[in-house]
Protein backbone atom coordinates (compact mmCIF):
# COMPACT_ATOMS: atom_id res chain seq x y z
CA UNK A 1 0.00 0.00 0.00
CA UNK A 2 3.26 2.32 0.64
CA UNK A 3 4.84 1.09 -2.86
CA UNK A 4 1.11 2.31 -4.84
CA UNK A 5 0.95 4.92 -2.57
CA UNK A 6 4.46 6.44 -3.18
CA UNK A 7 4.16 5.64 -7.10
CA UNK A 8 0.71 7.12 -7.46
CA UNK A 9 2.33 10.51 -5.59
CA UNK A 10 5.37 10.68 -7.88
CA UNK A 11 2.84 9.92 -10.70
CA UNK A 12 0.23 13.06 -9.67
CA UNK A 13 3.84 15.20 -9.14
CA UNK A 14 5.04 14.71 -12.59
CA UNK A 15 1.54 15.40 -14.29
CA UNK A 16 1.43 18.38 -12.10
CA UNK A 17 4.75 19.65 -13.14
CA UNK A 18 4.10 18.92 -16.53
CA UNK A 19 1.16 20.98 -16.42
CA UNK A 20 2.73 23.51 -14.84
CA UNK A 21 5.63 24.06 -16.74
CA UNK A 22 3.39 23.46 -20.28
CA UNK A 23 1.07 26.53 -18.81
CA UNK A 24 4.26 28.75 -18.11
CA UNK A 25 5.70 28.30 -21.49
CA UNK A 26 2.52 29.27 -23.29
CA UNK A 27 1.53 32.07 -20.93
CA UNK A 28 5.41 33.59 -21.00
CA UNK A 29 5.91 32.88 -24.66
CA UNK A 30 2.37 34.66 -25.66
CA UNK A 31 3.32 38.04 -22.56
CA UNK A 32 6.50 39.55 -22.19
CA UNK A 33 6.97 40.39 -18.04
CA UNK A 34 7.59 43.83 -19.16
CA UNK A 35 4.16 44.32 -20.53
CA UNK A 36 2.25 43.22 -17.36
CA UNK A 37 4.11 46.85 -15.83
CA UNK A 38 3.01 48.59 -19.26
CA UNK A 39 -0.53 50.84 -18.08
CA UNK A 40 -0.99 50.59 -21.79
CA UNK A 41 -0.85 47.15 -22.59
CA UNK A 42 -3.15 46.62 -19.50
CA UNK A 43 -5.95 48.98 -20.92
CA UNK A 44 -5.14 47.59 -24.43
CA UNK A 45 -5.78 43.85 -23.68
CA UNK A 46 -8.82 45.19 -21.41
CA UNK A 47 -10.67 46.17 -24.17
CA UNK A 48 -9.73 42.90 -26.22
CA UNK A 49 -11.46 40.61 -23.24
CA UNK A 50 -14.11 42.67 -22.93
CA UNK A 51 -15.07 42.54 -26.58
CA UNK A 52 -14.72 39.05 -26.43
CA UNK A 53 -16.58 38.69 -23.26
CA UNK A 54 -19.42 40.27 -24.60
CA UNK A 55 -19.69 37.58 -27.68
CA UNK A 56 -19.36 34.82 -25.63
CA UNK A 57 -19.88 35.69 -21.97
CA UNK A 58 -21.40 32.21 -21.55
CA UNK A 59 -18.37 30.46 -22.97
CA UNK A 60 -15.86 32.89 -20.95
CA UNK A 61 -17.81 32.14 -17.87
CA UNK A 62 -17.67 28.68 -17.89
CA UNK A 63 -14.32 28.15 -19.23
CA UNK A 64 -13.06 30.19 -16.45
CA UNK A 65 -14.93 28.28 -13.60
CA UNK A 66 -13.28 25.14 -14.63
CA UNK A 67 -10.08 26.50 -14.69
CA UNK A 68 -10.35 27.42 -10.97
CA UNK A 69 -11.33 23.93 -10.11
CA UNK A 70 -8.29 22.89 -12.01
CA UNK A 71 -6.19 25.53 -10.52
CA UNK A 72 -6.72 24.97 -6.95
CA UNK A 73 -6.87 21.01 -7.06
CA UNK A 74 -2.95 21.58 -8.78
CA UNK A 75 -2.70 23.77 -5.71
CA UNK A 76 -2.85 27.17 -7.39
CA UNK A 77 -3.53 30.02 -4.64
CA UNK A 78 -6.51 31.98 -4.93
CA UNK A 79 -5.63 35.82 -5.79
CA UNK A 80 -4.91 35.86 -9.05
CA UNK A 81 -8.09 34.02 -9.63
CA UNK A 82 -10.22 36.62 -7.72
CA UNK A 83 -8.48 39.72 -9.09
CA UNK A 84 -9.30 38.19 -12.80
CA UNK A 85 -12.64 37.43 -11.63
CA UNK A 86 -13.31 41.17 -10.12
CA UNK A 87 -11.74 42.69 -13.41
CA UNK A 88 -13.61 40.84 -16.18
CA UNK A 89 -17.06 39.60 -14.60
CA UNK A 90 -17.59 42.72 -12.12
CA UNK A 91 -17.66 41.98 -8.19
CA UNK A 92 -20.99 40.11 -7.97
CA UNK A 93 -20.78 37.35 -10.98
CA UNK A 94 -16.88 37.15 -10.89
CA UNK A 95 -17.86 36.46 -6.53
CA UNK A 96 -20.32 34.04 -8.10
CA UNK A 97 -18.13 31.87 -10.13
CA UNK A 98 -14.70 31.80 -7.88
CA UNK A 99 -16.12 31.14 -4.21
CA UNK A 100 -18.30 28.26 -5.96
CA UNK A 101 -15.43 26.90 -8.52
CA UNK A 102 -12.58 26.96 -5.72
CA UNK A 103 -14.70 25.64 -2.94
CA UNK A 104 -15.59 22.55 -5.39
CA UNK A 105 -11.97 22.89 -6.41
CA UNK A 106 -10.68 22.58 -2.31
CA UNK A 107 -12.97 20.21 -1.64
CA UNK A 108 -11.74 18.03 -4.75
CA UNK A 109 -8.56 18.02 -3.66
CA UNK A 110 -9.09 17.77 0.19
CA UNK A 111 -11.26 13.88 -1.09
CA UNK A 112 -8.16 12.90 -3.00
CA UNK A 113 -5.58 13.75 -0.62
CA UNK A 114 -7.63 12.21 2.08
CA UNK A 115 -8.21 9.25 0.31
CA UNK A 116 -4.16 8.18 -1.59
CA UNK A 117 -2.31 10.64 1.12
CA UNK A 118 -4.19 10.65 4.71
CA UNK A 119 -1.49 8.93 6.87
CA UNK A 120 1.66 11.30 5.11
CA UNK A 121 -0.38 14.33 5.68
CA UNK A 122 -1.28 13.81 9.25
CA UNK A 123 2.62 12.78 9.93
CA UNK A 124 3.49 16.04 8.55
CA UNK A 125 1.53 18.43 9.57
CA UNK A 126 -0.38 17.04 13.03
CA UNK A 127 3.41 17.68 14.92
CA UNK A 128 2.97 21.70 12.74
CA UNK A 129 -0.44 22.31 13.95
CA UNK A 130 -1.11 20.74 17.14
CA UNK A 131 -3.10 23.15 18.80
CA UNK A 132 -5.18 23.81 15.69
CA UNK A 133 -6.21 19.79 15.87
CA UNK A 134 -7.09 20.19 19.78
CA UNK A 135 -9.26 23.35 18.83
CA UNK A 136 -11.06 22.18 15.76
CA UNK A 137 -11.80 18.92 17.36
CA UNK A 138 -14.31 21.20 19.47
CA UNK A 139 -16.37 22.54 16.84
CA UNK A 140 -14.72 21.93 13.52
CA UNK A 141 -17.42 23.92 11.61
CA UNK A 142 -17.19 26.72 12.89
CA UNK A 143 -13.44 26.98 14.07
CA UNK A 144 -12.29 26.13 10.65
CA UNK A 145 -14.98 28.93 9.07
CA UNK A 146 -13.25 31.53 11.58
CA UNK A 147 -9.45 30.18 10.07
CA UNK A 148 -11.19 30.39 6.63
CA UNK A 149 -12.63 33.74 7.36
CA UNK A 150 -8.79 34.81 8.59
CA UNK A 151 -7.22 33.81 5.54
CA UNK A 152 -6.00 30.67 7.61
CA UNK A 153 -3.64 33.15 9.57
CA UNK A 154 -1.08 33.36 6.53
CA UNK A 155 -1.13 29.30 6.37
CA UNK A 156 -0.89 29.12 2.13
CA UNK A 157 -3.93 28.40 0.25
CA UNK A 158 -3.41 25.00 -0.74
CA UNK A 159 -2.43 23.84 2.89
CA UNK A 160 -5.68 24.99 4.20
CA UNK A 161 -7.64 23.30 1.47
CA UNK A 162 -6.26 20.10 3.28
CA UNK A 163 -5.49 20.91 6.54
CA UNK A 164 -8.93 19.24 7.84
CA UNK A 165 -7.62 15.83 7.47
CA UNK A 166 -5.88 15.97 10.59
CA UNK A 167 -9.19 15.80 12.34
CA UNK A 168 -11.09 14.17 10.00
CA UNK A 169 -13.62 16.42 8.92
CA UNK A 170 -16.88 15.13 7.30
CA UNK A 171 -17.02 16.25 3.26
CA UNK A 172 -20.48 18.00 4.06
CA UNK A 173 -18.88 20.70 6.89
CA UNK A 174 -15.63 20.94 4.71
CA UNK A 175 -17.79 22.54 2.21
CA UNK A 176 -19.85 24.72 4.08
CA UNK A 177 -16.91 26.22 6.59
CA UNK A 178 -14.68 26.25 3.02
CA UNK A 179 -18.22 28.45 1.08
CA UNK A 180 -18.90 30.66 3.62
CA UNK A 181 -15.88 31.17 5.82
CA UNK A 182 -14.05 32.38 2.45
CA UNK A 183 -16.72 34.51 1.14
CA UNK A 184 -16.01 37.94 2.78
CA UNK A 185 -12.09 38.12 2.25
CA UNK A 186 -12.55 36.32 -1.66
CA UNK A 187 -15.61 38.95 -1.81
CA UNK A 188 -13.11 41.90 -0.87
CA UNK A 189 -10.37 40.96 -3.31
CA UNK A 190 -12.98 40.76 -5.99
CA UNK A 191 -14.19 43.97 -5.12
CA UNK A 192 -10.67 45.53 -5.53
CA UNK A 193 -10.34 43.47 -8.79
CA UNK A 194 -13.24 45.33 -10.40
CA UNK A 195 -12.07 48.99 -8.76
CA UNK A 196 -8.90 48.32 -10.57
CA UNK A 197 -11.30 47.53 -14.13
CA UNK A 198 -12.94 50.57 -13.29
CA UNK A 199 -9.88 52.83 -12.64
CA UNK A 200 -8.72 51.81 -15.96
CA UNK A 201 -11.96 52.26 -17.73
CA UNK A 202 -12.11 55.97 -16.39
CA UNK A 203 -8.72 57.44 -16.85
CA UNK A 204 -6.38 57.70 -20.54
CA UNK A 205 -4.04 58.25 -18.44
CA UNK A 206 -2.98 57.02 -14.49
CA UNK A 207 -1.53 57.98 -10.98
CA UNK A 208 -1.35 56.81 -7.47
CA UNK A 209 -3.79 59.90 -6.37
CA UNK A 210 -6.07 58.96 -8.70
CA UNK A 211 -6.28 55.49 -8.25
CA UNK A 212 -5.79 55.79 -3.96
CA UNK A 213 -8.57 58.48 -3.72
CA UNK A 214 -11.12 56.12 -5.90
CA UNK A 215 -13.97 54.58 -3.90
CA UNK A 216 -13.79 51.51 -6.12
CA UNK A 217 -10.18 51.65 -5.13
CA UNK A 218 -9.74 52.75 -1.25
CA UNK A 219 -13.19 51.12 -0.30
CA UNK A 220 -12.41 47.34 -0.66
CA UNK A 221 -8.73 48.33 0.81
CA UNK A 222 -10.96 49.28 4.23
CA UNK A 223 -12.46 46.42 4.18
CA UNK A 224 -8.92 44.44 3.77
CA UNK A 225 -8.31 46.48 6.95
CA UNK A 226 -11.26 45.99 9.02
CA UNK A 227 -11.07 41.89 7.94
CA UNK A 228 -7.40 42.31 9.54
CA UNK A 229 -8.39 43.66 12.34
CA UNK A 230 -10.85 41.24 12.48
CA UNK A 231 -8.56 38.45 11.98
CA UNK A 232 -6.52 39.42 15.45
CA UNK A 233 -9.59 39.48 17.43
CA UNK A 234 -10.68 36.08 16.06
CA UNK A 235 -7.15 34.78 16.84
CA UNK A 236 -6.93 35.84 20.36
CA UNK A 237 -10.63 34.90 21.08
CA UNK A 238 -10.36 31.58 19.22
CA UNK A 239 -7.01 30.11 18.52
CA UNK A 240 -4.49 31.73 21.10
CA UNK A 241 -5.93 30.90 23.85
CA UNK A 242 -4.81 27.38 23.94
């Protein structure tokens, strides 16, 4: 069971690499790094996805729900995803599609690892996050809905998604702490992902006082603040205390 085990892990490495490194070579052969700097490129290529949203918004939208299921099952994090999905879709569609596509996408990924890598991930990280296991085994809905609602306290995206396996939480409350225990922080990046699309759409021309005095712009950064300050209540309340 080790032998498949390790085999079937060096299998899902290499496809992921592959992947990976297929998706990098397309993406940096088709964008030079310079460009993504370059206001007018930005504004340029803006108006190209647009037009082509508007022909096939149906087609856009779909194709770019799957690839955030894809994404964060080959561990992808999640804010580039929600920036795209604030810029081209608006904040309450491009909410829509990435808090549904990456929760299916987590819990995807938190099934498979549970079911090929249960016994390596609770080696590795029970000894890393002891006192998380003691707490969660409490109330695991609802802690781990406060340490999605943090942004799991700087733990990286893809280690949340499977963090739960080291107290065996049931598929069903995975999904609902995952849905709406990420909602307001995804909702706030989203939000700042269409103030930047609307910046753009406004102004020939840009600056920082134009863009920091914007309420599409310094709005969703408050609420990045007050979520922050949030997040060291909820830690002290919830998770320090043990």
């Amino acid at each position: 069971m080790d032998l498949n085990s390790r085999n079937l892990k060096l299998i899902i490495g290499a496809v992921y690499l592959i992947l990976l490194s297929i998706g990098l070579f397309f993406l940096f052969s088709a964008i030079d790094l310079k460009d993504l700097t370059n206001y007018d490129f930005i504004r340029s290529n803006r108006d190209i996805i647009f037009e082509y949203k508007q022909e096939n918004f149906f087609l856009l939208s779909v194709g770019f729900f799957l690839f955030c299921v894809v994404w964060v099952l080959f561990l992808g994090f999640a804010m580039p995803l929600l920036i795209f999905a604030g810029f081209v879709f608006g904040k309450w569609i491009g909410i829509s599609l990435v808090l549904l596509s990456t929760t299916i996408g987590a819990t995807l990924l938190y099934f498979i690892v549970g079911v090929f890598f249960r016994e390596t991930i609770r080696k590795k990280l029970i000894p890393r996050f002891s006192k998380l296991k003691e707490i969660f085994s409490k109330n695991d809905t609802f802690y781990f809905m406060c340490f999605r609602f943090i942004g799991g306290g700087g733990t990286p995206y893809a280690l949340q998604n499977v963090l739960p396996i080291i107290f065996d939480m049931p598929i069903k409350k995975y999904i609902v702490a995952t849905f709406v225990g990420s909602a307001p922080s995804m909702f706030v990046t989203t939000a700042l992902g269409s103030g930047i699309e609307k910046v753009i759409d406004k102004n020939e021309t840009i600056n920082v006082f134009r863009v920091i005095t914007s309420p599409d712009i310094y709005l969703p950064l408050i609420g990045f603040f007050l979520i922050l300050v949030a997040t060291f209540f909820f830690k002290k309340i919830f998770f320090d205390k043990s």
